[in-house]
ModelCIF file with pLDDT and N, C-alpha, C, O atoms, coordinates in Angstrom:
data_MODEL
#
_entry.id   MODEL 
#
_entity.id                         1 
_entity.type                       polymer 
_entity.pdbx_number_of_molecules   1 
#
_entity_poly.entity_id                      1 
_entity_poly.type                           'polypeptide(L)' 
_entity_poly.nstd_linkage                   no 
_entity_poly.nstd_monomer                   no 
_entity_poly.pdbx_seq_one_letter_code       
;(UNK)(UNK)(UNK)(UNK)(UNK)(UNK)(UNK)(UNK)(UNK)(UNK)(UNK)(UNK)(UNK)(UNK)(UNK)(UNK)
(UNK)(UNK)(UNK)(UNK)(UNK)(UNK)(UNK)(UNK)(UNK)(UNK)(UNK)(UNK)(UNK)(UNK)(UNK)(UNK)
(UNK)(UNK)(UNK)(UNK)(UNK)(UNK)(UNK)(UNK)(UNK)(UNK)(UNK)(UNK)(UNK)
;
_entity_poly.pdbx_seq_one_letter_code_can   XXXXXXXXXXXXXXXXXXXXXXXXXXXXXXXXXXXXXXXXXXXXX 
_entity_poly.pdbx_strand_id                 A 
#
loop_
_entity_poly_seq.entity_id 
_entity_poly_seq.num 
_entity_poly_seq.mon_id 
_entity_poly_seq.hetero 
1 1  UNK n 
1 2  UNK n 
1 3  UNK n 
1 4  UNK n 
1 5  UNK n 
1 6  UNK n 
1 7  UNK n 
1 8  UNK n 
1 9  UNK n 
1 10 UNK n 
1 11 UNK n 
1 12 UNK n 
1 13 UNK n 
1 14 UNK n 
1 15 UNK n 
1 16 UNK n 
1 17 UNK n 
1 18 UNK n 
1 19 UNK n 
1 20 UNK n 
1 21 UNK n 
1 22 UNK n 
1 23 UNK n 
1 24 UNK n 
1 25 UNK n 
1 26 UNK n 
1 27 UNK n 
1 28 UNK n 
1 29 UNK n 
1 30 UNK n 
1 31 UNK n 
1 32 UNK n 
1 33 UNK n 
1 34 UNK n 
1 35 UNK n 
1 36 UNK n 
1 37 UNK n 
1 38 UNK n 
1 39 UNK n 
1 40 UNK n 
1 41 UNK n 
1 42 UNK n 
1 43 UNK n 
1 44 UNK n 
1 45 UNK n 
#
_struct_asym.id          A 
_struct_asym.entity_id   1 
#
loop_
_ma_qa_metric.id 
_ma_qa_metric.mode 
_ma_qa_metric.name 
_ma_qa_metric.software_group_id 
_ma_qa_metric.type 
1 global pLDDT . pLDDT 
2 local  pLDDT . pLDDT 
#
_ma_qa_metric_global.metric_id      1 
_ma_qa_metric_global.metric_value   94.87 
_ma_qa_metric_global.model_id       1 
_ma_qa_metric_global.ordinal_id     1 
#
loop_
_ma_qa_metric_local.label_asym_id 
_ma_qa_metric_local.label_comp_id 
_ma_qa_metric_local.label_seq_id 
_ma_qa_metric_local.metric_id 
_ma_qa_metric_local.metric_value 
_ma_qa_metric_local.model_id 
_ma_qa_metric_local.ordinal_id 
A UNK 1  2 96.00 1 1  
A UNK 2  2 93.00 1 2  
A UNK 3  2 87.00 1 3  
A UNK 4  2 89.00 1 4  
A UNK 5  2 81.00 1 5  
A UNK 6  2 80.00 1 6  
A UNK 7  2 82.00 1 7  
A UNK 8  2 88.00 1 8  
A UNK 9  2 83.00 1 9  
A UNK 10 2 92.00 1 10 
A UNK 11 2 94.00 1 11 
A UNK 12 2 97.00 1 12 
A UNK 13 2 96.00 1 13 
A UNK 14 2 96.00 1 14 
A UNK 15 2 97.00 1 15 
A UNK 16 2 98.00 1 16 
A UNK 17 2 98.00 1 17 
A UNK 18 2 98.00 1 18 
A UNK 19 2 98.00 1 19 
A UNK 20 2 98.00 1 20 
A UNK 21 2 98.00 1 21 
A UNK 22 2 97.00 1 22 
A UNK 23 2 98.00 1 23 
A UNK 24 2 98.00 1 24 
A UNK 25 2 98.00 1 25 
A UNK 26 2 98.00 1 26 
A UNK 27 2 98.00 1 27 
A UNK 28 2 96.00 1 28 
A UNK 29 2 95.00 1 29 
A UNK 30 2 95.00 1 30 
A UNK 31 2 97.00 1 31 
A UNK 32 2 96.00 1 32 
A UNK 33 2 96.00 1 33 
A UNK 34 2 96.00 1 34 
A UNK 35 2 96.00 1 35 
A UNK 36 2 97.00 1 36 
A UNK 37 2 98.00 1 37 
A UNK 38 2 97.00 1 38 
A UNK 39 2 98.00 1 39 
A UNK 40 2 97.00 1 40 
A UNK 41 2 98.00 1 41 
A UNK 42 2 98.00 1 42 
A UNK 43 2 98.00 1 43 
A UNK 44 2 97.00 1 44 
A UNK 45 2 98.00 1 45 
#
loop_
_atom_site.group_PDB 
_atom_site.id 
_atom_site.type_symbol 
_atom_site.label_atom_id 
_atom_site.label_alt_id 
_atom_site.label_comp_id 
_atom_site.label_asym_id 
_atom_site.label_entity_id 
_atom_site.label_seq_id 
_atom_site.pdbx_PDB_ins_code 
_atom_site.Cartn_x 
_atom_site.Cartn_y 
_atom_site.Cartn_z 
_atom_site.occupancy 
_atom_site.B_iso_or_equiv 
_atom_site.pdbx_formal_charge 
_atom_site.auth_seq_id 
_atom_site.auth_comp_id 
_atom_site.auth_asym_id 
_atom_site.auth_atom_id 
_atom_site.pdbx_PDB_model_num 
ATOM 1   N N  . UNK A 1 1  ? -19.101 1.914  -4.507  1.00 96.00 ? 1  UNK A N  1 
ATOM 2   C CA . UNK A 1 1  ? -18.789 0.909  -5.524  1.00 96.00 ? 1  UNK A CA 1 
ATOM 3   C C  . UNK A 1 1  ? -17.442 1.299  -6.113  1.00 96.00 ? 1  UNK A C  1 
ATOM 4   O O  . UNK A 1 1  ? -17.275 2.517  -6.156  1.00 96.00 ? 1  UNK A O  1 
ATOM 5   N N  . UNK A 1 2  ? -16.575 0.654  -6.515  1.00 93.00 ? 2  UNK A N  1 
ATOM 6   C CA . UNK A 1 2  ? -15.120 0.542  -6.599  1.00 93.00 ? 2  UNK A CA 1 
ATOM 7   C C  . UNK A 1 2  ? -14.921 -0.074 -8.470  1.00 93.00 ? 2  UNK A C  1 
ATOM 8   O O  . UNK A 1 2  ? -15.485 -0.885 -9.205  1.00 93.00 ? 2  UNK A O  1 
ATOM 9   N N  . UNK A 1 3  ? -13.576 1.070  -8.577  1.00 87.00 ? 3  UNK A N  1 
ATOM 10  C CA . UNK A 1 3  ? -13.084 0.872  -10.034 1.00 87.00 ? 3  UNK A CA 1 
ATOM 11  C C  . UNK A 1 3  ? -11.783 0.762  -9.252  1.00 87.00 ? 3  UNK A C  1 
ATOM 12  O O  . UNK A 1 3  ? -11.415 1.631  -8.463  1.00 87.00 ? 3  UNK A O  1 
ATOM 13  N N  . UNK A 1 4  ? -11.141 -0.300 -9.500  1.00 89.00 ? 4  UNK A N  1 
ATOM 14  C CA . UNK A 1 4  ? -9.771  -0.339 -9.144  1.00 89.00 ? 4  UNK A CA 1 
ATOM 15  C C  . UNK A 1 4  ? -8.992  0.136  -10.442 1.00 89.00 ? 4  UNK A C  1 
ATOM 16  O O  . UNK A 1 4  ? -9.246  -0.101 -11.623 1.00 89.00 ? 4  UNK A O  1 
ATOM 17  N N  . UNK A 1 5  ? -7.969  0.877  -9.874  1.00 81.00 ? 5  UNK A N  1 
ATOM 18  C CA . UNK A 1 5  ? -6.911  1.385  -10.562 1.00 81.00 ? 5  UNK A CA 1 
ATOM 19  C C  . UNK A 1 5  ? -5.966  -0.028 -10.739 1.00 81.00 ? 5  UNK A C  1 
ATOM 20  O O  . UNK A 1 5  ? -5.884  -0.923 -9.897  1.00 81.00 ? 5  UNK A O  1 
ATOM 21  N N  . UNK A 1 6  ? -5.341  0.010  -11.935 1.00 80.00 ? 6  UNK A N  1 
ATOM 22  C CA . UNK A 1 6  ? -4.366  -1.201 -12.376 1.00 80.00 ? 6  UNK A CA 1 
ATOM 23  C C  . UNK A 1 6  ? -3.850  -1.341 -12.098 1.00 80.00 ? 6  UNK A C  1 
ATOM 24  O O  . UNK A 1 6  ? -3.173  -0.335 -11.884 1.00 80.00 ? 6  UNK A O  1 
ATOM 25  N N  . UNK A 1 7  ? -3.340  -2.392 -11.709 1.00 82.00 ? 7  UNK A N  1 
ATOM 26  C CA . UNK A 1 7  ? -2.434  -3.145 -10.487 1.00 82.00 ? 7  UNK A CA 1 
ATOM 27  C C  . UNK A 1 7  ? -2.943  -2.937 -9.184  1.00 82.00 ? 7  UNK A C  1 
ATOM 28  O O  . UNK A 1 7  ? -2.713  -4.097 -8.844  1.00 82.00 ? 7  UNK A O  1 
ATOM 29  N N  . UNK A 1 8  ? -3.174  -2.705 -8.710  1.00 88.00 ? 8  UNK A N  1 
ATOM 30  C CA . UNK A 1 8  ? -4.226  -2.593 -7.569  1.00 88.00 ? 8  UNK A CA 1 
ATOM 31  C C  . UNK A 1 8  ? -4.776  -3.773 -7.118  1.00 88.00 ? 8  UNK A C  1 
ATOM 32  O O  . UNK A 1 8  ? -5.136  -4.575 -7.979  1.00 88.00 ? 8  UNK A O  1 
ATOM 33  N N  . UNK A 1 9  ? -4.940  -4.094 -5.786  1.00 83.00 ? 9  UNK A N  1 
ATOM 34  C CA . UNK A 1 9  ? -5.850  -5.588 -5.619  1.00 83.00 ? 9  UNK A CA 1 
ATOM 35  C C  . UNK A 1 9  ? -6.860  -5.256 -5.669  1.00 83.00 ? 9  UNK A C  1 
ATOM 36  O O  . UNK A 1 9  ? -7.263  -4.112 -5.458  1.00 83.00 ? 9  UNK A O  1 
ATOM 37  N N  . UNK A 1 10 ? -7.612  -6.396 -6.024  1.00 92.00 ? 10 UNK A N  1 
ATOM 38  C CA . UNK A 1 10 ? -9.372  -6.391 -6.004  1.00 92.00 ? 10 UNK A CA 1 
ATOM 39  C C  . UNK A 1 10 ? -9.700  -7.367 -5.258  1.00 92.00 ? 10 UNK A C  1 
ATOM 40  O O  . UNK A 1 10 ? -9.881  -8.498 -5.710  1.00 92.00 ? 10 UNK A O  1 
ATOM 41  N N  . UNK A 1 11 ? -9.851  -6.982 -3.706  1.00 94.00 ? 11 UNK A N  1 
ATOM 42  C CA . UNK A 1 11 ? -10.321 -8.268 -2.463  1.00 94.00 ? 11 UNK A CA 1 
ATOM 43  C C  . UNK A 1 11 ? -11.612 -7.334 -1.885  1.00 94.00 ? 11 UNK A C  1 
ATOM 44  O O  . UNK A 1 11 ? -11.921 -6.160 -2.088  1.00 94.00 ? 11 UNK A O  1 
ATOM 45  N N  . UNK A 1 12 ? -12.105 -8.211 -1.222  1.00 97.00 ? 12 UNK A N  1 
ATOM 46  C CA . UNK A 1 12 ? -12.615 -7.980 -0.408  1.00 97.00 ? 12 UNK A CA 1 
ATOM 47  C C  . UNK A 1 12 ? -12.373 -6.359 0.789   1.00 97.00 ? 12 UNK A C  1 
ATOM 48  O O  . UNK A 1 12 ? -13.198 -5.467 0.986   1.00 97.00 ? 12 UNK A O  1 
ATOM 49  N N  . UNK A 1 13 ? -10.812 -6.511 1.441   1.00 96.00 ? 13 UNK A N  1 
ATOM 50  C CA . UNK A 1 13 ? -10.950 -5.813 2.141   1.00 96.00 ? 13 UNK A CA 1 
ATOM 51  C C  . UNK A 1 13 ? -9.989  -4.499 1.674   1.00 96.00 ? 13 UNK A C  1 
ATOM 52  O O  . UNK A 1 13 ? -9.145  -3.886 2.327   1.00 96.00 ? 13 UNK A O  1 
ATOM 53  N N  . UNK A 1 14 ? -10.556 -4.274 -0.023  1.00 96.00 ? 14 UNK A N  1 
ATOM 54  C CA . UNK A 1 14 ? -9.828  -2.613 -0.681  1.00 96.00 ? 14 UNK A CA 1 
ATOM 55  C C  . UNK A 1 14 ? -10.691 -2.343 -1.071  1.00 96.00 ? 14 UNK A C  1 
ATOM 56  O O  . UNK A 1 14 ? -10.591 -1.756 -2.149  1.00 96.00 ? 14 UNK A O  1 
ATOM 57  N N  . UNK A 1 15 ? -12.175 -2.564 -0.495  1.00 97.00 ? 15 UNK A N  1 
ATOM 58  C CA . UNK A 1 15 ? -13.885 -2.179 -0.881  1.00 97.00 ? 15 UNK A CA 1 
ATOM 59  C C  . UNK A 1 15 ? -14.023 -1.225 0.396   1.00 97.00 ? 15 UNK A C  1 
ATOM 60  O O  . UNK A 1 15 ? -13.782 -1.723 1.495   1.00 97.00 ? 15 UNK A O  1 
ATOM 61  N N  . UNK A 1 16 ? -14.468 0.372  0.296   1.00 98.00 ? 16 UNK A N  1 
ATOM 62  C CA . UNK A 1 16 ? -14.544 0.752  1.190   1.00 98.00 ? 16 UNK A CA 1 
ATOM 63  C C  . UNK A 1 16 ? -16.181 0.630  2.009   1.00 98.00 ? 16 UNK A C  1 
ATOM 64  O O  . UNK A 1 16 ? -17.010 -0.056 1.411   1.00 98.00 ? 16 UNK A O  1 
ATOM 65  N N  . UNK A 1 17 ? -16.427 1.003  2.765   1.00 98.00 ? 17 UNK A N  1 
ATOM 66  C CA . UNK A 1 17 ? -15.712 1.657  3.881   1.00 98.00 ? 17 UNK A CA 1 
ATOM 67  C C  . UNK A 1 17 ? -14.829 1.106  4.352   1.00 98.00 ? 17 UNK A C  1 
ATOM 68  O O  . UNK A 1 17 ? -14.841 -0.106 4.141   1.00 98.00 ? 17 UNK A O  1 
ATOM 69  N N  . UNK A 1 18 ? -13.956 1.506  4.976   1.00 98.00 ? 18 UNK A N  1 
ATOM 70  C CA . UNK A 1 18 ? -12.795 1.711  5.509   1.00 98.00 ? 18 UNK A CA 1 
ATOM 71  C C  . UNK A 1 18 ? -13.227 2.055  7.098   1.00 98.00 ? 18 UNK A C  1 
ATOM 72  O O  . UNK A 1 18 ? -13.649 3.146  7.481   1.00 98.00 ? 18 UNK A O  1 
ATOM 73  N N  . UNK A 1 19 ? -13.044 0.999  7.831   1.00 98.00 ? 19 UNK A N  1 
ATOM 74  C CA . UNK A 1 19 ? -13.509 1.569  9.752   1.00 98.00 ? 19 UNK A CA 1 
ATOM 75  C C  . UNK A 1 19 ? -12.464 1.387  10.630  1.00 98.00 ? 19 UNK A C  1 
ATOM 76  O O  . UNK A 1 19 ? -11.395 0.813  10.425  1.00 98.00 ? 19 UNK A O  1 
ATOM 77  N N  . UNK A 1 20 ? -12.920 1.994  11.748  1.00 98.00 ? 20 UNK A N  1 
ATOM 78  C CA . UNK A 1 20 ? -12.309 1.842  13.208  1.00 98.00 ? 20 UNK A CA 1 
ATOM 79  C C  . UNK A 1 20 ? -12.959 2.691  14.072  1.00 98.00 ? 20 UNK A C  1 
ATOM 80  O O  . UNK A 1 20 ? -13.105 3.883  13.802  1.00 98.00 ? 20 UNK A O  1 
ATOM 81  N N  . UNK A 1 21 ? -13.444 2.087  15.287  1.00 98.00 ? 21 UNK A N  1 
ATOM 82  C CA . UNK A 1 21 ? -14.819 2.717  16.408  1.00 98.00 ? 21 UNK A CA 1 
ATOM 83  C C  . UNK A 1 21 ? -16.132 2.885  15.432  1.00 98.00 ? 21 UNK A C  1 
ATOM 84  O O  . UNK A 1 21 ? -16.851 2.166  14.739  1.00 98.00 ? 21 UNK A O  1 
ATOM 85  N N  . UNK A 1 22 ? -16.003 4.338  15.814  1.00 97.00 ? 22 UNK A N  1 
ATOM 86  C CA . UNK A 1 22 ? -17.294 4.669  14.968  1.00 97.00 ? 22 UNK A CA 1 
ATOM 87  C C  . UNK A 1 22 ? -17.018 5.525  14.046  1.00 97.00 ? 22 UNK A C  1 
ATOM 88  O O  . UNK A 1 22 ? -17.719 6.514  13.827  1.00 97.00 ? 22 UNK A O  1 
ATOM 89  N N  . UNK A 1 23 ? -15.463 5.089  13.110  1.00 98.00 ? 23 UNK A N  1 
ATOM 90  C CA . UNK A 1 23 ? -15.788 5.945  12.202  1.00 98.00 ? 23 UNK A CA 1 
ATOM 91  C C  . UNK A 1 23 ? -15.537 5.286  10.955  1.00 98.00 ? 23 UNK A C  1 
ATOM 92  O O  . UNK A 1 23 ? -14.748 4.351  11.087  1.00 98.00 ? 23 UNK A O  1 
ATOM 93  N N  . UNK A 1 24 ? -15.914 5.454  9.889   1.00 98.00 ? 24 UNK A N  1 
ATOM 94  C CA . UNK A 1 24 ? -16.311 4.991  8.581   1.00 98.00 ? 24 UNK A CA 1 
ATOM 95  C C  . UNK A 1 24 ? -15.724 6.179  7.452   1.00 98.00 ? 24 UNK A C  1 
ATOM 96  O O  . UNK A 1 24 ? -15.906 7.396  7.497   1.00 98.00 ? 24 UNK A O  1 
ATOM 97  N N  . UNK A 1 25 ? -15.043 5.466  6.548   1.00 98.00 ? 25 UNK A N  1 
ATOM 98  C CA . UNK A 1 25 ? -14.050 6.048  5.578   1.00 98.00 ? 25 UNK A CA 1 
ATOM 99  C C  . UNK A 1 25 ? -14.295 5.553  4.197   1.00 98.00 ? 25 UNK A C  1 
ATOM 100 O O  . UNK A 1 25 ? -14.631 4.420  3.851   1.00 98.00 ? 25 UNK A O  1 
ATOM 101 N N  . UNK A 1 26 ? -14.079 6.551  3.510   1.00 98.00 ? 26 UNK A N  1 
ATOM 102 C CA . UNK A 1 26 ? -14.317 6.123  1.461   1.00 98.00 ? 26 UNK A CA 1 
ATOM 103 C C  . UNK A 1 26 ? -13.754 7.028  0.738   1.00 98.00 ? 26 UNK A C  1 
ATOM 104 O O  . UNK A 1 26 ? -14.039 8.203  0.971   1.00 98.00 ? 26 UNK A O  1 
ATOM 105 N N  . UNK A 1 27 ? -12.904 6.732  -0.217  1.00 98.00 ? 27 UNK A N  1 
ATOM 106 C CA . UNK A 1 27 ? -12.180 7.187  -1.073  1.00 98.00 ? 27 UNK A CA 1 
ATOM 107 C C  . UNK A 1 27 ? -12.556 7.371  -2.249  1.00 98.00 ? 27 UNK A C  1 
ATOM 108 O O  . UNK A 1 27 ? -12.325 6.381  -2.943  1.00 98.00 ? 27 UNK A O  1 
ATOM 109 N N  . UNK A 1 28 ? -13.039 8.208  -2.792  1.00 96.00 ? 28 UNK A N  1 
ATOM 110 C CA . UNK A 1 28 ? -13.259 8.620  -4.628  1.00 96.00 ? 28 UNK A CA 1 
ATOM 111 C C  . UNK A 1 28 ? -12.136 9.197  -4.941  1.00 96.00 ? 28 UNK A C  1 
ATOM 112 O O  . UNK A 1 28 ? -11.808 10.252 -4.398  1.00 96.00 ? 28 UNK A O  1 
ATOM 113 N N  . UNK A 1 29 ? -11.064 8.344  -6.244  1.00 95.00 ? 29 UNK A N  1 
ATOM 114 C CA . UNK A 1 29 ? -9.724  9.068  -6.729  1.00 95.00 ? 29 UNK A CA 1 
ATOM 115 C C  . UNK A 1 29 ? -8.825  7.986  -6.805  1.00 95.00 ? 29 UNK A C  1 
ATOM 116 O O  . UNK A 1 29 ? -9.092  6.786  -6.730  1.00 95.00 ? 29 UNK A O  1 
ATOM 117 N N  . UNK A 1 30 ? -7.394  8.701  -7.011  1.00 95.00 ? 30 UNK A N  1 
ATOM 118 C CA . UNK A 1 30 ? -6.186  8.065  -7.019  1.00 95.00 ? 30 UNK A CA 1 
ATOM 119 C C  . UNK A 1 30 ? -5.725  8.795  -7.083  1.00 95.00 ? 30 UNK A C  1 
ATOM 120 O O  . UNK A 1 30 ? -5.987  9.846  -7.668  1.00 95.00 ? 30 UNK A O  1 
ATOM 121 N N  . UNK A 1 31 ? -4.196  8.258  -6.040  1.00 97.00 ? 31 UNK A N  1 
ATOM 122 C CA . UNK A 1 31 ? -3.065  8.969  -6.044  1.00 97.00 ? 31 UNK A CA 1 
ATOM 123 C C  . UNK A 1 31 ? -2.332  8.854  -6.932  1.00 97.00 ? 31 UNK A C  1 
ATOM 124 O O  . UNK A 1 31 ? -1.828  7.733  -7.004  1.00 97.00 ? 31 UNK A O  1 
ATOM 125 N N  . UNK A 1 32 ? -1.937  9.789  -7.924  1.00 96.00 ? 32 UNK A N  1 
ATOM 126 C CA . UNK A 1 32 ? -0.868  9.685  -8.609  1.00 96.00 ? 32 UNK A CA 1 
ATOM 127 C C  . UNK A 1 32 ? 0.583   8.947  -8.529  1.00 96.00 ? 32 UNK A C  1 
ATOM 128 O O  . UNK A 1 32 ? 0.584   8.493  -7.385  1.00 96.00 ? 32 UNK A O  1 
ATOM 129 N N  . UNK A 1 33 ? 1.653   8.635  -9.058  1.00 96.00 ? 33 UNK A N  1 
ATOM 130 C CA . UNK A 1 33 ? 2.686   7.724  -8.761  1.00 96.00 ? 33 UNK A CA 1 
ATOM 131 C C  . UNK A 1 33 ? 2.728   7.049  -7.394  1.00 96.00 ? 33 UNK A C  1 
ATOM 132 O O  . UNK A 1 33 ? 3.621   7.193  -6.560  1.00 96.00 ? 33 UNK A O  1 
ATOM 133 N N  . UNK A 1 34 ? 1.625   6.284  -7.282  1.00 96.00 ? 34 UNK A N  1 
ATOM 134 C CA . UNK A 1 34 ? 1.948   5.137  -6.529  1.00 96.00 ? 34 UNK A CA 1 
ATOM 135 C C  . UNK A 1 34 ? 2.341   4.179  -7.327  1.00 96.00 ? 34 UNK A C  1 
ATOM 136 O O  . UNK A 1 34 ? 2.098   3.816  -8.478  1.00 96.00 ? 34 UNK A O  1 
ATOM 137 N N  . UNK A 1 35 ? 3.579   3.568  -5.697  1.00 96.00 ? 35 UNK A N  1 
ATOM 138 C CA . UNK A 1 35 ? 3.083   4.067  -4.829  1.00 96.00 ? 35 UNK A CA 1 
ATOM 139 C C  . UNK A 1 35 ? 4.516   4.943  -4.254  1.00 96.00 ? 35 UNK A C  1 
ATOM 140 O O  . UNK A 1 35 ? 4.465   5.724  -3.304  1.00 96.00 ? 35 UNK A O  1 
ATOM 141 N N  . UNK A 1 36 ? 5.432   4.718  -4.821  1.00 97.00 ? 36 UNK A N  1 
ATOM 142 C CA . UNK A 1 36 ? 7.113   6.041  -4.629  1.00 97.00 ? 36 UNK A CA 1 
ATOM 143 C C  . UNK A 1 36 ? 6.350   7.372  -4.352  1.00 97.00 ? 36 UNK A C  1 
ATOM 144 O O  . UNK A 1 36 ? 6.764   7.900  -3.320  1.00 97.00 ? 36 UNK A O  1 
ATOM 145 N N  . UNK A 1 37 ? 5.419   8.023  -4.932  1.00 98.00 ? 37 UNK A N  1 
ATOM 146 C CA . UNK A 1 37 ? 4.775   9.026  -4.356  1.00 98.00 ? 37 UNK A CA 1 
ATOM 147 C C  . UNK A 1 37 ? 4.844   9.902  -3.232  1.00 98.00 ? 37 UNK A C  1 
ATOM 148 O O  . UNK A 1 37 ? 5.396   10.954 -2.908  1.00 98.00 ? 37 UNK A O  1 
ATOM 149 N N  . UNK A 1 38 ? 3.910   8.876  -2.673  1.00 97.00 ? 38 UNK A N  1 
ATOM 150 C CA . UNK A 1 38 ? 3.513   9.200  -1.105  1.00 97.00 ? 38 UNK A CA 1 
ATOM 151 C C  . UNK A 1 38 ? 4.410   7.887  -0.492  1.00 97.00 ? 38 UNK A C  1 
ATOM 152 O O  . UNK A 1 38 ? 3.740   7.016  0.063   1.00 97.00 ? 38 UNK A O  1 
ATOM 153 N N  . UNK A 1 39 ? 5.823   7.699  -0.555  1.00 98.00 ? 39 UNK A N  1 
ATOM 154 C CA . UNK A 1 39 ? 6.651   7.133  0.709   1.00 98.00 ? 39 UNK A CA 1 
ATOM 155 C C  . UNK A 1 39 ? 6.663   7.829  1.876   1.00 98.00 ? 39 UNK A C  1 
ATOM 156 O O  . UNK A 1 39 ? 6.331   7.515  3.018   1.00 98.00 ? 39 UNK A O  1 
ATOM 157 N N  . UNK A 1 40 ? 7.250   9.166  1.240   1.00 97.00 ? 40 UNK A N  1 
ATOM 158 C CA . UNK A 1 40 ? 7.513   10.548 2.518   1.00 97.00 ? 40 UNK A CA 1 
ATOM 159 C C  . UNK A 1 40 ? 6.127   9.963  3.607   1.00 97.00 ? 40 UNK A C  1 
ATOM 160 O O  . UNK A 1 40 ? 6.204   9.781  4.822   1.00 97.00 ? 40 UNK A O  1 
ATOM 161 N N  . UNK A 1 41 ? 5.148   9.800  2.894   1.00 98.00 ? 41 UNK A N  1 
ATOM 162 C CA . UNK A 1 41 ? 3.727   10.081 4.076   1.00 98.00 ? 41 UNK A CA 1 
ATOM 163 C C  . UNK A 1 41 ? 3.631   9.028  4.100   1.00 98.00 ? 41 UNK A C  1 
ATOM 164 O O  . UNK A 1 41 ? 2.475   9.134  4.510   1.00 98.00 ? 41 UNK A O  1 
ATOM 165 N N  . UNK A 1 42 ? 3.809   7.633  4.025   1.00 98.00 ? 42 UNK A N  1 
ATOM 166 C CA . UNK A 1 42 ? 3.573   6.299  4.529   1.00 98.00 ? 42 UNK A CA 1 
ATOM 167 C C  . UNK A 1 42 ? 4.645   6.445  5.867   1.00 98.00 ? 42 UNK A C  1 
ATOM 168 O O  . UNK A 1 42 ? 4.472   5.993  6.999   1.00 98.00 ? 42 UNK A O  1 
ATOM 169 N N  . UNK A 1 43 ? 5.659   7.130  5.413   1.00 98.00 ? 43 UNK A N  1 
ATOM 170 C CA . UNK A 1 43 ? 6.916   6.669  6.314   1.00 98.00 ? 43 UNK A CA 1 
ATOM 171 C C  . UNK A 1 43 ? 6.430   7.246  7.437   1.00 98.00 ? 43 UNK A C  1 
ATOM 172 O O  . UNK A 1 43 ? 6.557   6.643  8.502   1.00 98.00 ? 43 UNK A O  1 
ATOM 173 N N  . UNK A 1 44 ? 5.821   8.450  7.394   1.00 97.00 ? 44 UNK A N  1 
ATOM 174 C CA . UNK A 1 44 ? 5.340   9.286  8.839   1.00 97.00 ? 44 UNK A CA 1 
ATOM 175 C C  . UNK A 1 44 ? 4.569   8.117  9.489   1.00 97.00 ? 44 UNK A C  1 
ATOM 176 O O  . UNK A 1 44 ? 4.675   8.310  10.700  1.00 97.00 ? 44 UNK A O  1 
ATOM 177 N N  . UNK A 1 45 ? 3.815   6.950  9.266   1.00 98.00 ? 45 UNK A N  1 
ATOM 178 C CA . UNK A 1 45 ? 3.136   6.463  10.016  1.00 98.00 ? 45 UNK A CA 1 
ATOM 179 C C  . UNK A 1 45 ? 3.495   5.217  11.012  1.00 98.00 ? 45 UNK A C  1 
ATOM 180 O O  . UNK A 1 45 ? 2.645   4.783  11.789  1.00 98.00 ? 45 UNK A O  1 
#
C-alpha cells in the first residue's frame, strides 16, 4: 500500500509491484533530492 511522496504521480502504474518474468519488485522509502539526485544512476541506464 502506497504513500506517495509530493509531487509524485498517483496512477495506477506507481503502485507496486513492480514486474518483469518472474520477478516482482516493491519499494518502502524515498530517495532524497529527486529527482537531480540520482541523474548520475538514471543516466547509467
Amino acid at each position: 500500500v502506497r504513500s506517495a511522496t509530493v509531487g509524485m504521480a498517483v496512477l495506477d502504474g506507481a503502485a507496486a509491484p513492480f514486474a518483469e518474468g518472474r520477478w516482482l519488485f516493491s519499494h518502502n522509502g524515498v530517495v532524497r533530492g529527486w529527482p537531480d539526485a540520482v541523474v548520475p544512476l538514471a543516466a547509467g541506464l
